[in-house]
N, C-alpha and C. Protein backbone atom coordinates (compact mmCIF):
# COMPACT_ATOMS: atom_id res chain seq x y z
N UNK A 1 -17.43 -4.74 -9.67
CA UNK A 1 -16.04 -5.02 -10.01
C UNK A 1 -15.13 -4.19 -9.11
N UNK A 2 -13.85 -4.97 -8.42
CA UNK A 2 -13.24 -3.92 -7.85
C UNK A 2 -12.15 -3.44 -8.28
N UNK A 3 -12.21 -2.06 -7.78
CA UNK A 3 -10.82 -1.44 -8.74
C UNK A 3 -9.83 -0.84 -8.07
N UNK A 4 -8.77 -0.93 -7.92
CA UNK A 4 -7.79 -0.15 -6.99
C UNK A 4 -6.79 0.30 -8.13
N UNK A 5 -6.64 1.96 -7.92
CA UNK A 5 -5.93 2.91 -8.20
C UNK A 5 -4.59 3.33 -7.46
N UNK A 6 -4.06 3.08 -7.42
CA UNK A 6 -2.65 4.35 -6.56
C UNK A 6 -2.37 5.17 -7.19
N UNK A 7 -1.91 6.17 -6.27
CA UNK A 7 -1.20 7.90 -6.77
C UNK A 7 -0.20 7.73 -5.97
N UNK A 8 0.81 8.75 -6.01
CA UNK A 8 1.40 9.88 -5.13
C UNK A 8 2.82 9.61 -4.97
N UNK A 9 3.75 8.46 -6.25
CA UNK A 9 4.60 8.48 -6.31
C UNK A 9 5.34 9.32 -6.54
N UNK A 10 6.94 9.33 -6.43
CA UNK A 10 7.60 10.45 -7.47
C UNK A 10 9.25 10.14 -6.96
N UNK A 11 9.47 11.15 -7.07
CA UNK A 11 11.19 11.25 -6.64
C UNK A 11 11.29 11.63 -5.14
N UNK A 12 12.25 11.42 -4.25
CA UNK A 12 12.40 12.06 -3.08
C UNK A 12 13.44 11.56 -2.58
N UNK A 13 14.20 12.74 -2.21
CA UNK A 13 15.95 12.48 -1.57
C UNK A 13 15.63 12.08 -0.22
N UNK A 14 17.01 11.28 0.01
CA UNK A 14 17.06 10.15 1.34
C UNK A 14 16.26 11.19 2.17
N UNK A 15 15.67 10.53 3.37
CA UNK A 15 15.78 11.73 4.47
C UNK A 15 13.87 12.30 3.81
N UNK A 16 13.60 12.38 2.87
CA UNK A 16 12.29 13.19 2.66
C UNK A 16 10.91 11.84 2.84
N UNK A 17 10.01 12.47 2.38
CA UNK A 17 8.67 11.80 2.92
C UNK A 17 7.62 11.62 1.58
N UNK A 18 7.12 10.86 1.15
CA UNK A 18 6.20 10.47 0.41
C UNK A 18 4.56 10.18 1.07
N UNK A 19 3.69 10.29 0.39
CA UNK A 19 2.14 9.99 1.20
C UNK A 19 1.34 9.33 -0.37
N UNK A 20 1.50 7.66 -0.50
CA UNK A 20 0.93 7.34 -1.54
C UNK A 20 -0.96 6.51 -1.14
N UNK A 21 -1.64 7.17 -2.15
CA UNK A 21 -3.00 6.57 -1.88
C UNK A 21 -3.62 5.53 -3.03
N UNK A 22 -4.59 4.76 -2.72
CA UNK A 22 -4.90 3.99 -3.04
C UNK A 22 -6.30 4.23 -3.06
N UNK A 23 -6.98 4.27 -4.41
CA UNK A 23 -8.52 4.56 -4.34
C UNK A 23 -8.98 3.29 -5.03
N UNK A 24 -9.82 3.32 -3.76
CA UNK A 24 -10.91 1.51 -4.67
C UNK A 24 -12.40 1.90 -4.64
N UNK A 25 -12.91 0.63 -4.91
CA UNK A 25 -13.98 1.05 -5.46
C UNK A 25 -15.13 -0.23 -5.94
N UNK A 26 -15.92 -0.44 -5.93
CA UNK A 26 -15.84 -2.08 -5.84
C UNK A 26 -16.38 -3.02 -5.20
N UNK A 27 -16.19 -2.87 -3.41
CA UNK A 27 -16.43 -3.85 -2.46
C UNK A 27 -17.64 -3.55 -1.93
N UNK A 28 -18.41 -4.93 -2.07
CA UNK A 28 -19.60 -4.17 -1.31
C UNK A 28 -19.89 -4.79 0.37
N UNK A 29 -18.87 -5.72 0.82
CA UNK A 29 -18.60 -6.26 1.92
C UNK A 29 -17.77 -5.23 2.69
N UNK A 30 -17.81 -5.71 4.42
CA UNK A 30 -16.95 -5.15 5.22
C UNK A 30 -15.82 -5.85 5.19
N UNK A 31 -15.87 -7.30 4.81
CA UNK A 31 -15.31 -7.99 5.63
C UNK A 31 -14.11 -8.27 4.84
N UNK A 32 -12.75 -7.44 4.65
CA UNK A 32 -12.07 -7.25 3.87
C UNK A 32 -10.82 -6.54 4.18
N UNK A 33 -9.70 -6.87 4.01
CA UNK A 33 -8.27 -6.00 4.87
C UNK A 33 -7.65 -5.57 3.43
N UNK A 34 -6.45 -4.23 3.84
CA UNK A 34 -6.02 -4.12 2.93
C UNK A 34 -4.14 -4.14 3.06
N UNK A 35 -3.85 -3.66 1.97
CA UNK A 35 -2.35 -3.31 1.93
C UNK A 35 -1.54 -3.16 1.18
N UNK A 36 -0.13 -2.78 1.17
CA UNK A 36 0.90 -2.17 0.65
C UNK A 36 1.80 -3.34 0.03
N UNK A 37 2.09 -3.20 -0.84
CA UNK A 37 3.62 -4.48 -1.35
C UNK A 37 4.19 -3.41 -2.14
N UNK A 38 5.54 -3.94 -2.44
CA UNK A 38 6.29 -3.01 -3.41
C UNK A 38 7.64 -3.99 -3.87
N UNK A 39 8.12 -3.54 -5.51
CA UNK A 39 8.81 -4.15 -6.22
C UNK A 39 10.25 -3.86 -5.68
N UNK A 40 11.11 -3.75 -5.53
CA UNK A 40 12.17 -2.52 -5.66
C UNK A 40 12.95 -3.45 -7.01
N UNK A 41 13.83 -2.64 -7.75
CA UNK A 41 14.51 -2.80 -8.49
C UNK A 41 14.99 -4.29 -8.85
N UNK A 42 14.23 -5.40 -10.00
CA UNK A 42 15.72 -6.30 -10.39
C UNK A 42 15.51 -7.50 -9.28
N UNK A 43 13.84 -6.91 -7.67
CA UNK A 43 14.10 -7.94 -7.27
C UNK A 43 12.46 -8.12 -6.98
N UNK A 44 12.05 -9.50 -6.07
CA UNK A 44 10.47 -9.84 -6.02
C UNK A 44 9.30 -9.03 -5.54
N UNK A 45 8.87 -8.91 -5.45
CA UNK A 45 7.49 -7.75 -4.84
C UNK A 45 7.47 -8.48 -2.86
N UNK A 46 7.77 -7.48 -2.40
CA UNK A 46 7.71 -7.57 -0.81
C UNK A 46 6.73 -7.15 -0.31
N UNK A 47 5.99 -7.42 1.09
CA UNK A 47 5.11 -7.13 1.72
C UNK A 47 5.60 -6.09 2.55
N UNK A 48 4.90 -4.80 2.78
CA UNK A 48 5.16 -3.64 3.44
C UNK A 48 4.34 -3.47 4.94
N UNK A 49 2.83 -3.38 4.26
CA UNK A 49 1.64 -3.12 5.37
C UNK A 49 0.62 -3.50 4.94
N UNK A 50 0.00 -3.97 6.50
CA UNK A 50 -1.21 -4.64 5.75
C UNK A 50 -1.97 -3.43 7.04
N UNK A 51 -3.39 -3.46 6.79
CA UNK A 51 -4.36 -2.50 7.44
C UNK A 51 -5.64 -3.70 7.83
N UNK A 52 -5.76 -3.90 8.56
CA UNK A 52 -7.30 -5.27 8.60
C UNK A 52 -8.64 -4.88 8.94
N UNK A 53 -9.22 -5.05 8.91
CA UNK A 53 -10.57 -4.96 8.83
C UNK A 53 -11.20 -4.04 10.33
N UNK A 54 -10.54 -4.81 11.00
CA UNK A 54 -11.13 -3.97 12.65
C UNK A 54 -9.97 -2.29 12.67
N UNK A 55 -8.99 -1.86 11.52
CA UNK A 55 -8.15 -1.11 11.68
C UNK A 55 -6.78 -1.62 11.93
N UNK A 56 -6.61 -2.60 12.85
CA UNK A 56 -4.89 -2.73 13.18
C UNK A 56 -3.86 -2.97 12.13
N UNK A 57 -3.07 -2.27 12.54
CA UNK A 57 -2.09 -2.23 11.42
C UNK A 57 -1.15 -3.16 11.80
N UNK A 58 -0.11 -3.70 10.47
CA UNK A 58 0.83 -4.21 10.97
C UNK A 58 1.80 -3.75 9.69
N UNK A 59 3.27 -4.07 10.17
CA UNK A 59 4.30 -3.97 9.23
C UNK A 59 5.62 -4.45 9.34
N UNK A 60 5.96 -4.51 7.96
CA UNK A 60 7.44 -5.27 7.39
C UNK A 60 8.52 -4.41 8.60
N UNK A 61 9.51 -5.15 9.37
CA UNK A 61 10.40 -4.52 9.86
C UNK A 61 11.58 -3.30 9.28
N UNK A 62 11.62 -4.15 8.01
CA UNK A 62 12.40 -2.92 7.08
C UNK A 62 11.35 -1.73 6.79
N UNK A 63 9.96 -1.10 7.55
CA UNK A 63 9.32 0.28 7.51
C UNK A 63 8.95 0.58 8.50
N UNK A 64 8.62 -0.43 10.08
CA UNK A 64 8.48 -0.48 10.99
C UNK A 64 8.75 1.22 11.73
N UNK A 65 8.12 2.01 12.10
CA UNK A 65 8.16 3.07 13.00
C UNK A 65 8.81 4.50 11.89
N UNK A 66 8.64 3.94 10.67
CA UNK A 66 9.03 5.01 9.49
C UNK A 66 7.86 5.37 8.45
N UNK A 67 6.65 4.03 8.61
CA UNK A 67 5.71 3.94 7.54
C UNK A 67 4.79 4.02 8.36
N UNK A 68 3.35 4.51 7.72
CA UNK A 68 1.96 4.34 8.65
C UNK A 68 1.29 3.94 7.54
N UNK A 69 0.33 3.36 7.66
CA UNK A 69 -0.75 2.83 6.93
C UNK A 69 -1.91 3.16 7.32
N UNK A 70 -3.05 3.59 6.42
CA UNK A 70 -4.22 4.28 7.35
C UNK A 70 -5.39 3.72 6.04
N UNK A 71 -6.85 3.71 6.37
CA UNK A 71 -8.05 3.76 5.78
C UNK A 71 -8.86 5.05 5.80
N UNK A 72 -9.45 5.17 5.00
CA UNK A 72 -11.14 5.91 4.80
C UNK A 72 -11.93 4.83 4.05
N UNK A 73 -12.75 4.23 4.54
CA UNK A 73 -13.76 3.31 4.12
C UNK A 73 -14.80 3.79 3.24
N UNK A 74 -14.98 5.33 4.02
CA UNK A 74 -15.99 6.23 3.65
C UNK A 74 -15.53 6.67 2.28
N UNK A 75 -14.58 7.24 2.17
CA UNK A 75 -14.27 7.73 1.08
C UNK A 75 -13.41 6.82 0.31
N UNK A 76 -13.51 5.84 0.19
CA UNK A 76 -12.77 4.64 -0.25
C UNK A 76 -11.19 4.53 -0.85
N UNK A 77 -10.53 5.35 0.05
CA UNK A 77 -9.48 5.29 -0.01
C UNK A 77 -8.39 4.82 1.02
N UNK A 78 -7.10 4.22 0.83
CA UNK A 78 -6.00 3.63 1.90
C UNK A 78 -4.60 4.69 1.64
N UNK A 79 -4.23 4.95 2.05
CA UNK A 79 -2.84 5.50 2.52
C UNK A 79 -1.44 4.83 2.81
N UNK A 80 -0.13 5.43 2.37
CA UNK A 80 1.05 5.00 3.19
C UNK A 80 1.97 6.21 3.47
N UNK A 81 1.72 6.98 4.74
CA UNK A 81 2.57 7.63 4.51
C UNK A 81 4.08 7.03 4.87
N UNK A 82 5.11 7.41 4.27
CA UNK A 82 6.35 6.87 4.06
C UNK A 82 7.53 8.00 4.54
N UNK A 83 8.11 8.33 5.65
CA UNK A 83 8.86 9.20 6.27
C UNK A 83 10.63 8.29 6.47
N UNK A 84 11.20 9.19 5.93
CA UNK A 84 12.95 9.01 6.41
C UNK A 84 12.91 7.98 5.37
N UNK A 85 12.83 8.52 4.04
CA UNK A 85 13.11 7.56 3.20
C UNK A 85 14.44 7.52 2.80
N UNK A 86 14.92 5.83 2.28
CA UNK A 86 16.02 5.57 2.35
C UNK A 86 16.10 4.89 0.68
N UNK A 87 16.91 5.17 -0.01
CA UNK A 87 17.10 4.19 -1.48
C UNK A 87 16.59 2.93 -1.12
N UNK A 88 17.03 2.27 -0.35
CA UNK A 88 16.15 1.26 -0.38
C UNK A 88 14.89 0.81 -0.35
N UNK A 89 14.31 1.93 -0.24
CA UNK A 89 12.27 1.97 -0.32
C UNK A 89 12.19 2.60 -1.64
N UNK A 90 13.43 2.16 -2.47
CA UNK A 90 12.49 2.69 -4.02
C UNK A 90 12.16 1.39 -4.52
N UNK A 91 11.00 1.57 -5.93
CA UNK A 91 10.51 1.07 -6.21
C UNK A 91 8.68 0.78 -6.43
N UNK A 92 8.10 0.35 -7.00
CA UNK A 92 6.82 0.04 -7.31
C UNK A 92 5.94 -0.15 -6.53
N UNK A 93 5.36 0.45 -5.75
CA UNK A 93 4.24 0.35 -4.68
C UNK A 93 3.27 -0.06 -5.28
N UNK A 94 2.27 -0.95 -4.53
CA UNK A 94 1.22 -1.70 -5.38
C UNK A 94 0.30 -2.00 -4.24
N UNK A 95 -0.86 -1.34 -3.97
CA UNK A 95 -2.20 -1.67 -3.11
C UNK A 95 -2.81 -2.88 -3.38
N UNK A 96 -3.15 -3.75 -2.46
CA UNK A 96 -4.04 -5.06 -2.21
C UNK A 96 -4.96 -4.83 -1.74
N UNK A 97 -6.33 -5.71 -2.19
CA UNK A 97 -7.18 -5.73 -1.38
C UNK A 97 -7.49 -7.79 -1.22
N UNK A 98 -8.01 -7.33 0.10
CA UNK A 98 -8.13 -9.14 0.16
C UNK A 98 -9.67 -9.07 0.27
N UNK A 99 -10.70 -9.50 0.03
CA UNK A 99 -11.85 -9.41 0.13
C UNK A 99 -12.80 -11.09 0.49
N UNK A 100 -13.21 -10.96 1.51
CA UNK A 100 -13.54 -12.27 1.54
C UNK A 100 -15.25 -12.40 0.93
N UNK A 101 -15.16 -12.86 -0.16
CA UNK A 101 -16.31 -13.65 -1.05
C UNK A 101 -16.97 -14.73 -0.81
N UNK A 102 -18.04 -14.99 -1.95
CA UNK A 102 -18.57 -16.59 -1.24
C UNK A 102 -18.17 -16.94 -1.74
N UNK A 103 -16.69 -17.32 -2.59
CA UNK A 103 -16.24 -18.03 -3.34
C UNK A 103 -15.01 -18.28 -2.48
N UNK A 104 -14.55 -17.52 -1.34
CA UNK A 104 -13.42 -17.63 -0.64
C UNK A 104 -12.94 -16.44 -0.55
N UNK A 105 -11.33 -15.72 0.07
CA UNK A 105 -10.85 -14.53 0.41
C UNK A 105 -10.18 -14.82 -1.23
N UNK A 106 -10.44 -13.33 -1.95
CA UNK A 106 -9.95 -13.19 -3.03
C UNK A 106 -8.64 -11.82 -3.03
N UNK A 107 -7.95 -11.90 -3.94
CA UNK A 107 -6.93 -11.02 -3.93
C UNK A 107 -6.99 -9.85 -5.20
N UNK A 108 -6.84 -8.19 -5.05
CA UNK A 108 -7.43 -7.74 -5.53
C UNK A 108 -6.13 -6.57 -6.01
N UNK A 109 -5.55 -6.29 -7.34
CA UNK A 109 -4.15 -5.70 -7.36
C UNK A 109 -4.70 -4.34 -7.74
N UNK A 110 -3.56 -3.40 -7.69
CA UNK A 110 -3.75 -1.87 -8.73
C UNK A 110 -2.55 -2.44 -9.22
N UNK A 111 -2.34 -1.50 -10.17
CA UNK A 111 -1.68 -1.25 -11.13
C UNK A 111 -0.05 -0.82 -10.87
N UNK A 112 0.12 -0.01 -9.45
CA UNK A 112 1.00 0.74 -8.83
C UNK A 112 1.49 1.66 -9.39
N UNK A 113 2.37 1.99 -8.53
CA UNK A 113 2.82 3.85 -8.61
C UNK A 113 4.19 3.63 -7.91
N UNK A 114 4.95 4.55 -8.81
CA UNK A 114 6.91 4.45 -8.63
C UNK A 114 7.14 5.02 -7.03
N UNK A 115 7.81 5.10 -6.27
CA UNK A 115 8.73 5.39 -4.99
C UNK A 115 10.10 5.75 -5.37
N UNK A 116 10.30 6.63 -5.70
CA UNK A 116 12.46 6.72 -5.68
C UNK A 116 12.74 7.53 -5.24
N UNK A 117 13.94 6.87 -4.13
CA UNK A 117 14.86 7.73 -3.61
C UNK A 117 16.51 7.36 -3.97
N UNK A 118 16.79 8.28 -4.53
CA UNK A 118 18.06 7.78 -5.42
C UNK A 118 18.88 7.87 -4.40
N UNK A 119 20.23 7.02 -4.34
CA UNK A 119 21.14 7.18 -3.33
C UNK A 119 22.77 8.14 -3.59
């Protein structure tokens, strides 16, 4: 069964830095990418970062050269660190996993963890 956890939300004024992780647990394939979405306030859950399978990262322009996204496979955990945060990156961070099955690529949620930077 797979399970994805996040930590490492909290409060943080404009300008400061957050580092939220994601522990799974679960997959017994390689063949599987991961990533970041988040709620913000009142509106739909957005795509942030995704991390893929060979490593390359990619990301939402609104975190572009402010956010990194990283893996440990080994230790089965994913990362976002989140630098020059702005009120507008508050909100509900939520780890994905996409896992491709013999049933097809399946989609795999946590629970998430808060982001606020009050303005």
């Amino acid at each position: 069964q797979v399970r994805l956890v996040e930590s490492g939300g909290g409060l943080v004024y404009p300008g400061g830095s957050l580092r939220l992780q994601c522990d799974y647990s679960g997959i017994i394939t390689s063949d599987y990418s991961m990533g970041w979405f988040r709620q913000p306030p009142g509106k739909q859950r957005e795509w942030v970062a995704t991390i893929a399978r060979d490593g390359a990262a990619s990301y939402a322009d609104s975190v572009k050269g402010r956010f990194t996204i990283a893996r440990d496979s080994d230790l089965g955990a994913m990362y976002l660190q989140m630098n020059n945060l702005t009120p507008e990156d508050s909100g509900d961070y939520y780890c994905i996993a996409v896992v491709v099955e013999f049933r097809g690529p399946q989609d795999y949620w946590g629970r998430g963890t808060q982001g606020t930077s009050p303005s």
